[in-house]
Protein backbone atom coordinates (compact mmCIF):
# COMPACT_ATOMS: atom_id res chain seq x y z
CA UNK A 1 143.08 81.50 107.34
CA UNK A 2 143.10 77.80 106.51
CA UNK A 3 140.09 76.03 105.08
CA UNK A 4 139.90 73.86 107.35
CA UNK A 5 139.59 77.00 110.13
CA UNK A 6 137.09 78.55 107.84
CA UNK A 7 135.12 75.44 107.65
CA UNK A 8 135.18 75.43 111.93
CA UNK A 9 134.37 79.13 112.31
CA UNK A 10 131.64 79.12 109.93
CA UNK A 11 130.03 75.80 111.22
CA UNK A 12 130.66 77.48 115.12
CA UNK A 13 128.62 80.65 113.64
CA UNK A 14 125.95 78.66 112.31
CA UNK A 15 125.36 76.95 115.37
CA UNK A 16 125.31 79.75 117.64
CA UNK A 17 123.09 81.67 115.68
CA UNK A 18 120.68 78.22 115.11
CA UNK A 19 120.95 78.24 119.09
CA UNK A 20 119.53 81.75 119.21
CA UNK A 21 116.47 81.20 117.06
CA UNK A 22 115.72 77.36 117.48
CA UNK A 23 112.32 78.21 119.12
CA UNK A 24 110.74 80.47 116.65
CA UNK A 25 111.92 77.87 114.17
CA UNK A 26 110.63 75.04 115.70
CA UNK A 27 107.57 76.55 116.08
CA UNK A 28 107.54 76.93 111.80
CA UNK A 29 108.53 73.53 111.93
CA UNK A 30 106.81 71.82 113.75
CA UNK A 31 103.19 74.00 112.23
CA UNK A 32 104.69 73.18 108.14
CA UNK A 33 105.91 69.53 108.97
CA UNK A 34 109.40 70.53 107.50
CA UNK A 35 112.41 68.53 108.92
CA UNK A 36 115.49 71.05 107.65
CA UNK A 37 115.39 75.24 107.59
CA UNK A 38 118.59 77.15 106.13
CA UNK A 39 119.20 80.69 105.86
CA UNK A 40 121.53 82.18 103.25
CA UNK A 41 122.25 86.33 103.42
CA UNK A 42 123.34 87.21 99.31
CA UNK A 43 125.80 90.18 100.19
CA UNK A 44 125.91 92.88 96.91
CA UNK A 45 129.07 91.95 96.16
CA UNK A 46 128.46 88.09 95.23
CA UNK A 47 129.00 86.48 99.09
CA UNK A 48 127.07 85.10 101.14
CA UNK A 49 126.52 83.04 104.57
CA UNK A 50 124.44 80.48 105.15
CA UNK A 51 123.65 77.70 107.78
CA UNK A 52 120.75 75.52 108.39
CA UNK A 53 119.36 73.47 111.61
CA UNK A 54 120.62 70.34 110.13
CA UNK A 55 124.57 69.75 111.26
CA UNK A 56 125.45 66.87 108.68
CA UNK A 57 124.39 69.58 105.95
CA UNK A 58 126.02 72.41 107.25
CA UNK A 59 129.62 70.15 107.22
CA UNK A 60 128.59 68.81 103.59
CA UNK A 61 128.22 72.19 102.15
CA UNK A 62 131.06 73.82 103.46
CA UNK A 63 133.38 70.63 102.59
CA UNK A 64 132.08 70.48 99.17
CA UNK A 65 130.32 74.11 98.19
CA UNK A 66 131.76 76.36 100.34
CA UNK A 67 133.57 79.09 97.90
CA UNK A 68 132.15 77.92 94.65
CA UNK A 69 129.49 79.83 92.66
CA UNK A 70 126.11 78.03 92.56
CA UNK A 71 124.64 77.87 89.65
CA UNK A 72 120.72 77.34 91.41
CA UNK A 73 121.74 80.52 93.62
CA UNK A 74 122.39 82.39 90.91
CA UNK A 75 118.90 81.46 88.40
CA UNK A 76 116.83 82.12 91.62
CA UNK A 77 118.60 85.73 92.10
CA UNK A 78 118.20 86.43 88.40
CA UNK A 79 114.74 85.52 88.42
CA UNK A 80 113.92 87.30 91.68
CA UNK A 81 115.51 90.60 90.79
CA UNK A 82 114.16 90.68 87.56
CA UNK A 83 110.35 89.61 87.49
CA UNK A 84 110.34 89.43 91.31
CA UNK A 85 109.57 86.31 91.55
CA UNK A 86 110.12 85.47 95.34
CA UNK A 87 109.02 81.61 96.08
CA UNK A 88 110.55 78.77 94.53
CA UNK A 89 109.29 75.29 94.80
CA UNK A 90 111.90 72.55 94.72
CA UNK A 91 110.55 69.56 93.72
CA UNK A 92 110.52 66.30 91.76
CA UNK A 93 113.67 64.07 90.65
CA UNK A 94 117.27 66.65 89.78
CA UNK A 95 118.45 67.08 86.57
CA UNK A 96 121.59 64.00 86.91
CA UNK A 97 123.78 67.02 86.03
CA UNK A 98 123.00 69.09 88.80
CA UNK A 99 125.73 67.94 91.25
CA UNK A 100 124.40 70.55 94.09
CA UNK A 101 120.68 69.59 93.73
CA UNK A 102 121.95 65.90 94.05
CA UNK A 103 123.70 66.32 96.94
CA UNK A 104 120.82 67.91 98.73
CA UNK A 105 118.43 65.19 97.22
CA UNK A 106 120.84 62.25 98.28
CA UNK A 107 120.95 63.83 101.75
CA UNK A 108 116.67 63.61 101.52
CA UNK A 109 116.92 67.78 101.94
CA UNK A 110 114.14 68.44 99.12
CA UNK A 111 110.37 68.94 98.74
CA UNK A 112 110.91 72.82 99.38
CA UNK A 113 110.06 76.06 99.29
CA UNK A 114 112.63 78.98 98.81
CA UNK A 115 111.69 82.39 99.64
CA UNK A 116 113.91 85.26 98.50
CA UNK A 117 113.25 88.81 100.54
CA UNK A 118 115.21 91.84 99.58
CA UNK A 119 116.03 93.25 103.12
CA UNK A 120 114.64 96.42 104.35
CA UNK A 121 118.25 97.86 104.57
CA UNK A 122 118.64 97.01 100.88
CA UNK A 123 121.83 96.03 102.08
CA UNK A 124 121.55 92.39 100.83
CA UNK A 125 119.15 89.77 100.33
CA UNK A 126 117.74 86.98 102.61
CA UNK A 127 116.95 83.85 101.43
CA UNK A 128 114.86 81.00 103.63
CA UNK A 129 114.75 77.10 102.91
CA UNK A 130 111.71 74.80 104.53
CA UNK A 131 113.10 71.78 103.79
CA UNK A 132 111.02 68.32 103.64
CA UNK A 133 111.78 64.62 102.67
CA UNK A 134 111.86 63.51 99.12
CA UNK A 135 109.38 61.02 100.12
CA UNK A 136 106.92 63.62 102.06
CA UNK A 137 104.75 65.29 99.11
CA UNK A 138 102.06 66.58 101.53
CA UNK A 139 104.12 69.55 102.70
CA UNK A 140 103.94 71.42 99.20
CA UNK A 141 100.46 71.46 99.78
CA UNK A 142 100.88 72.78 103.27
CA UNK A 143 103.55 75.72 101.35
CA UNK A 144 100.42 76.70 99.40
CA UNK A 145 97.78 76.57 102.23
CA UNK A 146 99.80 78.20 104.64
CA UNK A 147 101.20 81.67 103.10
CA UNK A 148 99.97 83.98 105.69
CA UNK A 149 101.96 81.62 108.78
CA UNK A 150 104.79 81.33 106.73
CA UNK A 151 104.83 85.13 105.78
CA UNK A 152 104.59 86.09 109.80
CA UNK A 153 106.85 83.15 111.01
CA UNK A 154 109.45 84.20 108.76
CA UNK A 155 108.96 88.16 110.12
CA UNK A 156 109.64 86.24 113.41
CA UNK A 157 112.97 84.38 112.38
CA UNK A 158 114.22 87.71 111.09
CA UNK A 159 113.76 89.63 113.98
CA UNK A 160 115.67 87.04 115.78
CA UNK A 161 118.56 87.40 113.16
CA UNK A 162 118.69 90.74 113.23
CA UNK A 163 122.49 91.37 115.27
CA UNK A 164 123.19 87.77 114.47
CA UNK A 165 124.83 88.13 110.90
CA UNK A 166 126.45 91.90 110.91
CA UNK A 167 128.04 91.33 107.98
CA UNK A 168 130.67 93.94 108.89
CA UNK A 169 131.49 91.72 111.64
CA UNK A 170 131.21 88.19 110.44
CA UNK A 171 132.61 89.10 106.98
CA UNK A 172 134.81 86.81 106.71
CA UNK A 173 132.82 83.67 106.72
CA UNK A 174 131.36 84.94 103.62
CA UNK A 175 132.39 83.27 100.87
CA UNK A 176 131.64 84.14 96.90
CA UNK A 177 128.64 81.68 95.85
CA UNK A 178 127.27 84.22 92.84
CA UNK A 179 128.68 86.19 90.50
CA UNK A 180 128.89 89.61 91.81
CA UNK A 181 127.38 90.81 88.67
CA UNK A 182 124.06 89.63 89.34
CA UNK A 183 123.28 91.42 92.57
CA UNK A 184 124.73 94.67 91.08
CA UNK A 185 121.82 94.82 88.54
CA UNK A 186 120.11 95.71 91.79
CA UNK A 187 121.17 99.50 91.63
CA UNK A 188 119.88 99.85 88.58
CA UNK A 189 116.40 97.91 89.38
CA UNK A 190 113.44 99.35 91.34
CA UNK A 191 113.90 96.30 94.42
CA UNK A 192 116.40 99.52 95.44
C-alpha cells in the first residue's frame, strides 16, 4: 500500500467514525468550550490510530507524523503505566525543540487535557484530547471544575466507539507511534 493510499484510508476512517459519534461529542464540546477532540487507541504492540474532529489536523498528522514514534506519546504512556497518572494538562508556550508540540501549537490545537484509560478488554489503551485555543485559558479551569461530565461524557464517546476501531479489522491503518517496549511493561504491571 502506498502512503499516499494509507494517508486516504486512514483520513476516510477517521471521518466515518467522527460521523458516527459527532453528537455525543458535540455535546462535550459544546458543555467544556473545547474547539478540537482526537482519539488515539495505543495497540500493545507500539501502534496506534488516531483521528480527531478537526480535518486540517487529521491531513497534517498523517503527512508529517504518521509512522514516526512520538516522543510526547511515549512520556505520557510511561508515566501512565507506571504511577498511573491518567490526565495530562497541555499548556503554556512548547519547548522550541519539540517539533510535534509546535505543530499542534502553530495549528492553535493546545490548552488541553489528555486522558489516558486502559480499556476494559486490556487489549489496548484509549487516549482522549479536548482541545482549546492557545489564546482561551478559561477552559483549564473548566477541565478542573468539570471531572464528573467529562468522566461520563467520555463513558458516552466510548460506547459509541465500541465496533468502530476493531483493531483486527482496521489493522492496517495502524501505524507504530511508540516503542513497543513501553506498552509491554503492561504484562508485568498491575493496569493488567
Amino acid at each position: 500500500m502506498t502512503t499516499t493510499q494509507m494517508i486516504k484510508d486512514s483520513l476516510a476512517l477517521g471521518e466515518k467514525i467522527i460521523e458516527e459519534i459527532t453528537d455525543v461529542v458535540q455535546e462535550g464540546k459544546k458543555h467544556l468550550d473545547i474547539t478540537t477532540f482526537g482519539y488515539r487507541r495505543f495497540l500493545l504492540n507500539g501502534q496506534s490510530f488516531g483521528f480527531s474532529d478537526n480535518p486540517d489536523w487529521n491531513i497534517n498528522f498523517l503527512e508529517r507524523f504518521s509512522g514516526m514514534r512520538i516522543p510526547n506519546y511515549e512520556l505520557a504512556l510511561e508515566t501512565f503505566l507506571s504511577t498511573k497518572k491518567s490526565k495530562f494538562l497541555r499548556v503554556g508556550v512548547p519547548d522550541k525543540d519539540d517539533h510535534y508540540a509546535n505543530v499542534l501549537y502553530e495549528k492553535d490545537i493546545w490548552n488541553s487535557l489528555c486522558l489516558y484509560q486502559h480499556n476494559k478488554n486490556k487489549k489496548y489503551i484509549d487516549c482522549f484530547f479536548l482541545c482549546s485555543k492557545k489564546d482561551n485559558v478559561k477552559i483549564l479551569e473548566a477541565y478542573v471544575n468539570e471531572q464528573s461530565f467529562i468522566e461520563s461524557w467520555l463513558g458516552a464517546v466510548n460506547q459509541r466507539l465500541e465496533g468502530c476501531l476493531d483493531e483486527n479489522k482496521h489493522l492496517s491503518q495502524f501505524s507504530n507511534t511508540v516503542k513497543s517496549e513501553i506498552l509491554k511493561t503492561l504484562l508485568s504491571t498491575k493496569l493488567l
